[in-house]
Protein backbone atom coordinates (compact mmCIF):
# COMPACT_ATOMS: atom_id res chain seq x y z
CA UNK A 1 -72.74 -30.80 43.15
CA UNK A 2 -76.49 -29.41 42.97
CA UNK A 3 -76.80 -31.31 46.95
CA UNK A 4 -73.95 -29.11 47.72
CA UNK A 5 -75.51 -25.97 45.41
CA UNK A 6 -78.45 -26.44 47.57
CA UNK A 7 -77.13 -26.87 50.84
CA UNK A 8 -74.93 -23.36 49.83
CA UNK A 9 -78.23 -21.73 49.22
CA UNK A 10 -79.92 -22.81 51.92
CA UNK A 11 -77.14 -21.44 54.55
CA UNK A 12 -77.18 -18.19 52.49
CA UNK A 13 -80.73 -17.76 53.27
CA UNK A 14 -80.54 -19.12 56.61
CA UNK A 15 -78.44 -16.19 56.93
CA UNK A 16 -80.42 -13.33 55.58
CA UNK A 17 -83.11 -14.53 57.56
CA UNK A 18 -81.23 -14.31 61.11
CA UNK A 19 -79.56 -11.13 60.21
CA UNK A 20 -82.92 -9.81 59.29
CA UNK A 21 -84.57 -10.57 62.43
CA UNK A 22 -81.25 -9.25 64.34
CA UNK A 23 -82.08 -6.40 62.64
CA UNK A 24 -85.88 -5.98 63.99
CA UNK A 25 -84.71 -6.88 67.46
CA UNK A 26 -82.11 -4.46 67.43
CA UNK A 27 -84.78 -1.47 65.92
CA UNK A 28 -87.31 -2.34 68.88
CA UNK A 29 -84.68 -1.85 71.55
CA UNK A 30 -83.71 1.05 70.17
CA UNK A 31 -87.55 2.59 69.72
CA UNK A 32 -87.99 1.52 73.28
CA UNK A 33 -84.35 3.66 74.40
CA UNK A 34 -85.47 6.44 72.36
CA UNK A 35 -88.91 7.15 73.39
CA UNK A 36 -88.03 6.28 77.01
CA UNK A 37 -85.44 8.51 77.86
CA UNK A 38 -85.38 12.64 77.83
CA UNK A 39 -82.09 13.28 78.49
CA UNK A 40 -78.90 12.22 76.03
CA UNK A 41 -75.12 13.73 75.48
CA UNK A 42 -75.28 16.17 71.76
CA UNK A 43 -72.32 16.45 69.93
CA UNK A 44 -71.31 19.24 67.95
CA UNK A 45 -68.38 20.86 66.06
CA UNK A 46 -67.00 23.64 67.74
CA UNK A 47 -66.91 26.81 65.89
CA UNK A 48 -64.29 28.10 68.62
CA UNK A 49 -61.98 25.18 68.85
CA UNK A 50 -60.82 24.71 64.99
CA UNK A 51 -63.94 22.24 64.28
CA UNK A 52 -63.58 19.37 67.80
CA UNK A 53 -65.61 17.68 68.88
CA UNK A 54 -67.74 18.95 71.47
CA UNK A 55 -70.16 17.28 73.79
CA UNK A 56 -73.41 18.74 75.80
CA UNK A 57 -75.73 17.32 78.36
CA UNK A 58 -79.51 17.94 77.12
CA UNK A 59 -82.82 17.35 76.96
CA UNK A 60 -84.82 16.22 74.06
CA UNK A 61 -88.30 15.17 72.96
CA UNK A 62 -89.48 13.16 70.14
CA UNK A 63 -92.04 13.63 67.99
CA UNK A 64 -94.99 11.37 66.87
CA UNK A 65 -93.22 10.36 63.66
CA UNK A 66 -89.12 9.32 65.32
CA UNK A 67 -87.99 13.26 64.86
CA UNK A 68 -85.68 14.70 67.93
CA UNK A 69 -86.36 18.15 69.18
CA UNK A 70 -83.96 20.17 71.45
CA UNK A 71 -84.70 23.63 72.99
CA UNK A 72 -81.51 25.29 73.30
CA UNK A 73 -80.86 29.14 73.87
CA UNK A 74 -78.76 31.33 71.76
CA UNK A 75 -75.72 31.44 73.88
CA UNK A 76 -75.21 28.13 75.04
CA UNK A 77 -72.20 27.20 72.64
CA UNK A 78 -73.74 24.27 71.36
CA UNK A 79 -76.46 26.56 69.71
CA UNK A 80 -73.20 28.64 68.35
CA UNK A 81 -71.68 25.20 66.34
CA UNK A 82 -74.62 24.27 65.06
CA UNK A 83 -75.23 27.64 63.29
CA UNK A 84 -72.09 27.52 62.13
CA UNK A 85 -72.01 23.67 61.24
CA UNK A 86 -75.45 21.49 61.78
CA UNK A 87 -73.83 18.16 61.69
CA UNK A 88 -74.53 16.81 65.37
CA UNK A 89 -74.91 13.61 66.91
CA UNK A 90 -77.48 12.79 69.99
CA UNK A 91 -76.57 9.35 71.86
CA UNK A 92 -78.68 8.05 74.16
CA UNK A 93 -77.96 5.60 76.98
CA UNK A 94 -78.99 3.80 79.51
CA UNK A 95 -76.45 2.53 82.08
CA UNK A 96 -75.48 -0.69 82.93
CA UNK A 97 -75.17 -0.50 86.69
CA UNK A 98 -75.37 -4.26 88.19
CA UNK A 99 -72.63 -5.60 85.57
CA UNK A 100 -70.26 -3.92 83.10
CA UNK A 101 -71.31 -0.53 82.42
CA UNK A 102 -69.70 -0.85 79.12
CA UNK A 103 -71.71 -3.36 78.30
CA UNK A 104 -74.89 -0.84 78.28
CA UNK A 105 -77.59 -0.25 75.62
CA UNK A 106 -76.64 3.25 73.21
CA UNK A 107 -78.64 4.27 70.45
CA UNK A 108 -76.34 7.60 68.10
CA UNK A 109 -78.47 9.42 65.70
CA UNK A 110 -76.47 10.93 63.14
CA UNK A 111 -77.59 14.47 61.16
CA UNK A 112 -78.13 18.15 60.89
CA UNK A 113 -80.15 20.01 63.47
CA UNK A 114 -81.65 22.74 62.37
CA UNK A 115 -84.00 25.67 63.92
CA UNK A 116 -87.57 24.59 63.47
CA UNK A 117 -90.01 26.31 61.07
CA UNK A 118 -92.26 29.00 62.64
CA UNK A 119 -95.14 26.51 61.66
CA UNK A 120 -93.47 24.14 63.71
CA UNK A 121 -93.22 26.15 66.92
CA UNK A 122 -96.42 25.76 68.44
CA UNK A 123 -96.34 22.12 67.95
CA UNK A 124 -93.27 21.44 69.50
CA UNK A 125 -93.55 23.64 72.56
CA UNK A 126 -97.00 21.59 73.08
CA UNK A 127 -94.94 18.41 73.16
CA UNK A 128 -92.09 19.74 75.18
CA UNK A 129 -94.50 21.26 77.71
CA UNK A 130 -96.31 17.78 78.06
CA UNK A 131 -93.01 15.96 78.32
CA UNK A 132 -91.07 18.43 80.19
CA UNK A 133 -93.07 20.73 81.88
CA UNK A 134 -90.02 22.74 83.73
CA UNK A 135 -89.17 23.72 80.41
CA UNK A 136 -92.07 26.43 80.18
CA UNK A 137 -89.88 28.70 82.31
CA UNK A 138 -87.41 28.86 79.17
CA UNK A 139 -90.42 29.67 77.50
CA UNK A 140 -90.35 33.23 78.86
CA UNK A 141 -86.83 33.69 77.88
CA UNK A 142 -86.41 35.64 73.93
CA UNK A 143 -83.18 33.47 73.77
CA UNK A 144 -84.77 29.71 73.23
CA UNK A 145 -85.41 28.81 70.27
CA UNK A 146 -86.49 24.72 69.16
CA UNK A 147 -84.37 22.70 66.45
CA UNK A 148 -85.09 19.15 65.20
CA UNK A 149 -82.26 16.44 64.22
CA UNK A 150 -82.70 16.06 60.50
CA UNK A 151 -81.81 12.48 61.02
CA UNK A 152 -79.18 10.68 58.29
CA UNK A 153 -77.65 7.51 60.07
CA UNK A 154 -78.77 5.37 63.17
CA UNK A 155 -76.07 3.17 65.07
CA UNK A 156 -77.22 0.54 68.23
CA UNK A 157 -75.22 -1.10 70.51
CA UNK A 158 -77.36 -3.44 72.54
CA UNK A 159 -74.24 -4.65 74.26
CA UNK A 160 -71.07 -6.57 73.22
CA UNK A 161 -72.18 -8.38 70.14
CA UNK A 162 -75.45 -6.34 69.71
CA UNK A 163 -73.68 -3.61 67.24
CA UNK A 164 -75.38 -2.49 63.88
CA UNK A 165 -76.77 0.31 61.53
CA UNK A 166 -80.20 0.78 61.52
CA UNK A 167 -82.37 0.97 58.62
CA UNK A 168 -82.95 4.97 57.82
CA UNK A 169 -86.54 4.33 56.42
CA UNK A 170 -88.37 4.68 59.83
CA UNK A 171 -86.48 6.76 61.30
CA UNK A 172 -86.71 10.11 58.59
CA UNK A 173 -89.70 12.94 58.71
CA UNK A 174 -92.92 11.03 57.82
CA UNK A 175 -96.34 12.75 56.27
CA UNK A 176 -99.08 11.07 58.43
CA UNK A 177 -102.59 11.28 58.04
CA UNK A 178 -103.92 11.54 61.45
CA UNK A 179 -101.19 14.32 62.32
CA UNK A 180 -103.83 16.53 63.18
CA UNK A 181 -106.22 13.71 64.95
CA UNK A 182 -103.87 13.23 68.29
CA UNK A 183 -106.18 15.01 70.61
CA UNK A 184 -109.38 13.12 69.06
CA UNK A 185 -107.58 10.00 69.71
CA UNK A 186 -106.49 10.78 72.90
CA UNK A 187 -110.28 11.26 74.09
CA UNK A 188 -111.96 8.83 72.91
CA UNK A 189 -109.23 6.57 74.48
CA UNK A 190 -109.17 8.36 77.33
CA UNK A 191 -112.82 8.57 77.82
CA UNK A 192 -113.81 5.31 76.25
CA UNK A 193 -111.01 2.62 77.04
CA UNK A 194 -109.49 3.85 80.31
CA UNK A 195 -109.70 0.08 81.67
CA UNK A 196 -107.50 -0.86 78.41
CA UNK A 197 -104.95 1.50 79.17
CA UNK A 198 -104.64 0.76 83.29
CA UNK A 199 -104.66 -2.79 81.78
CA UNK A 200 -101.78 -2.19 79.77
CA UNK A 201 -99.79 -0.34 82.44
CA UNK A 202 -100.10 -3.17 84.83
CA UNK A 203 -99.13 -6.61 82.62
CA UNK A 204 -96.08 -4.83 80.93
CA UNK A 205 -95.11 -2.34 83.68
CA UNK A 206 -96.24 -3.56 86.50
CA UNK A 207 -97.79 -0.31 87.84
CA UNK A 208 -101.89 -0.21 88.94
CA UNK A 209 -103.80 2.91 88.31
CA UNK A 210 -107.47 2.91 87.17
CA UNK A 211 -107.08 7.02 86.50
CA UNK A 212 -103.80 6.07 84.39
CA UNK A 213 -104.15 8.26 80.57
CA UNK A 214 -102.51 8.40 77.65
CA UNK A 215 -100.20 11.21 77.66
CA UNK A 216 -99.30 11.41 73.37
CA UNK A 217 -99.59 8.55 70.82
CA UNK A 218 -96.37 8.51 68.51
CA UNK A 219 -96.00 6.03 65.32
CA UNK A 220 -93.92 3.42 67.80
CA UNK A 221 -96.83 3.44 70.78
CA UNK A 222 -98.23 5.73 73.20
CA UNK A 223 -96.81 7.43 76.72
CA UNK A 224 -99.06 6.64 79.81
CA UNK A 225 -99.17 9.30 82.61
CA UNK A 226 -99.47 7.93 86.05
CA UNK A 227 -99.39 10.54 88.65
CA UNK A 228 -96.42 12.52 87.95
CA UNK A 229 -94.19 9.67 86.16
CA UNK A 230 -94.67 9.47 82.31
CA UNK A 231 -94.71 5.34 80.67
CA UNK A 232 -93.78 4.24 77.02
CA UNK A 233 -96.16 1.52 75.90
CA UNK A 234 -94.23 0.34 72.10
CA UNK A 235 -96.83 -1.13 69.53
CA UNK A 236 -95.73 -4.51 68.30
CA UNK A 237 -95.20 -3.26 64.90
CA UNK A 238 -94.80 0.43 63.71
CA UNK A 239 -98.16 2.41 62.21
CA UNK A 240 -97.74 5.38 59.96
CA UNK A 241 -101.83 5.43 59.10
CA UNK A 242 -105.15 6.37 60.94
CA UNK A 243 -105.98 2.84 60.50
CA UNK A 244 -102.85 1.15 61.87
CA UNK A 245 -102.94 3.39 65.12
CA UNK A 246 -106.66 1.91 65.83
CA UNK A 247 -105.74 -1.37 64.94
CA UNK A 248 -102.45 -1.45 66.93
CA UNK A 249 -104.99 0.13 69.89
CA UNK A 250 -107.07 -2.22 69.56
CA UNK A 251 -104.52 -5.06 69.86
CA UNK A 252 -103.28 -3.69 73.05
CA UNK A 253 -107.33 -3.71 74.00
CA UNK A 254 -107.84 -7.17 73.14
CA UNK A 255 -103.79 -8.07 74.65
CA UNK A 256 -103.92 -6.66 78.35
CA UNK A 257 -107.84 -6.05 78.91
CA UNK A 258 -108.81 -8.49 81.94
């Protein structure tokens, strides 16, 4: 009986263990979807059609903690349901096209998406601008306004088999340290470790460029700008402090630098 008790135990653990690590594989893939990608499909409720669902092509940007920002004018009508109703959902994909295209990596972030603070204004048109620089143009129109996904639920879907809810911990609004540091960062990588970040580019993305720079630095990595195409470097484990941005840096230094 306690052979059996044991053995019991030990497959129970076994068990927490792999669906632990499924877990963590499944987060990383969906990071690396997330900061990636700039365009995705919102959904809304419709204010005008008794409460359906209703789905929009858009653009997005996230933050440096794992916030989503849309700019979205006044009269497109999936500004109108979200006044009315801020529940929304923003899935992400990336398709599948050299075998089944259902079988393609989707990331859905569930919550409320709300206008941003006027605090938060200057910040986020910074970001968009850097990310998507056509969208300056909307800039000059009274009738954009920014709003941020209030995140409540993750679900991935790596493929068939690859299904699960993510942990919410990571993905809410974090208070970081070094919130106001990002442009110190950038320049003393930028000036001081240029050769670690064209070494970086070339082992995991296979693209050469000595005048290579980091773009932004987010809590999941950093985005690369080579000429006029924009990179996602991921970290190997998330950092939320001053301290675990330079030592994740200085990983990637140590990792990739010839």
């Amino acid at each position: 009986m306690k052979c059996l008790l044991r053995l019991i135990n030990k497959q129970i653990i076994l068990g927490i263990i792999n669906m632990s690590t499924k877990k963590a594989k499944y987060e990383n893939e969906a990071i690396s979807l997330m900061r990636s990608n700039d365009v995705a499909i919102l959904s809304t409720l419709s204010k005008k059609q008794d409460e359906y669902p209703f789905g929009s092509f858009v653009t997005y940007c996230s933050g440096i903690d794992r916030s989503i920002y849309i700019y979205a004018s006044d009269i497109a009508e999936h500004t109108r349901n979200i006044k009315n109703n801020p529940k929304s959902c923003l899935t992400i994909f990336k398709i599948n096209n050299e075998f089944d295209k259902q079988n393609s990596p989707r990331l859905s972030i569930m919550g409320d998406l709300k206008k941003v603070s006027d605090s938060e204004v200057e910040y986020c048109s910074e970001r968009f601008i850097k990310f998507l620089p056509d969208s300056k143009e909307y800039s000059k129109m009274h009738d954009f306004n920014f709003y941020k996904l209030d995140t409540t639920k993750v679900r991935w879907i790596g493929g068939f088999g690859q299904i699960g809810w993510l942990k919410n911990d990571n993905w809410l609004k974090k208070d970081l340290d070094w919130l106001g540091k990002e442009k110190s960062m950038l320049k003393h990588m930028n000036e001081g470790h240029s050769d670690s970040i064209s070494a970086a580019l070339w082992s995991l993305k296979g693209i050469k460029d000595d005048k290579s720079k980091i773009l932004a630095i987010c809590i999941d990595g950093y985005y690369v700008q080579s000429n006029e195409d924009i990179y996602f470097i991921q970290f190997e484990d998330i950092s939320l402090t001053s301290s675990e941005i330079k030592d994740s840096l200085v990983i990637h230094a140590k990792m990739f630098k010839h």
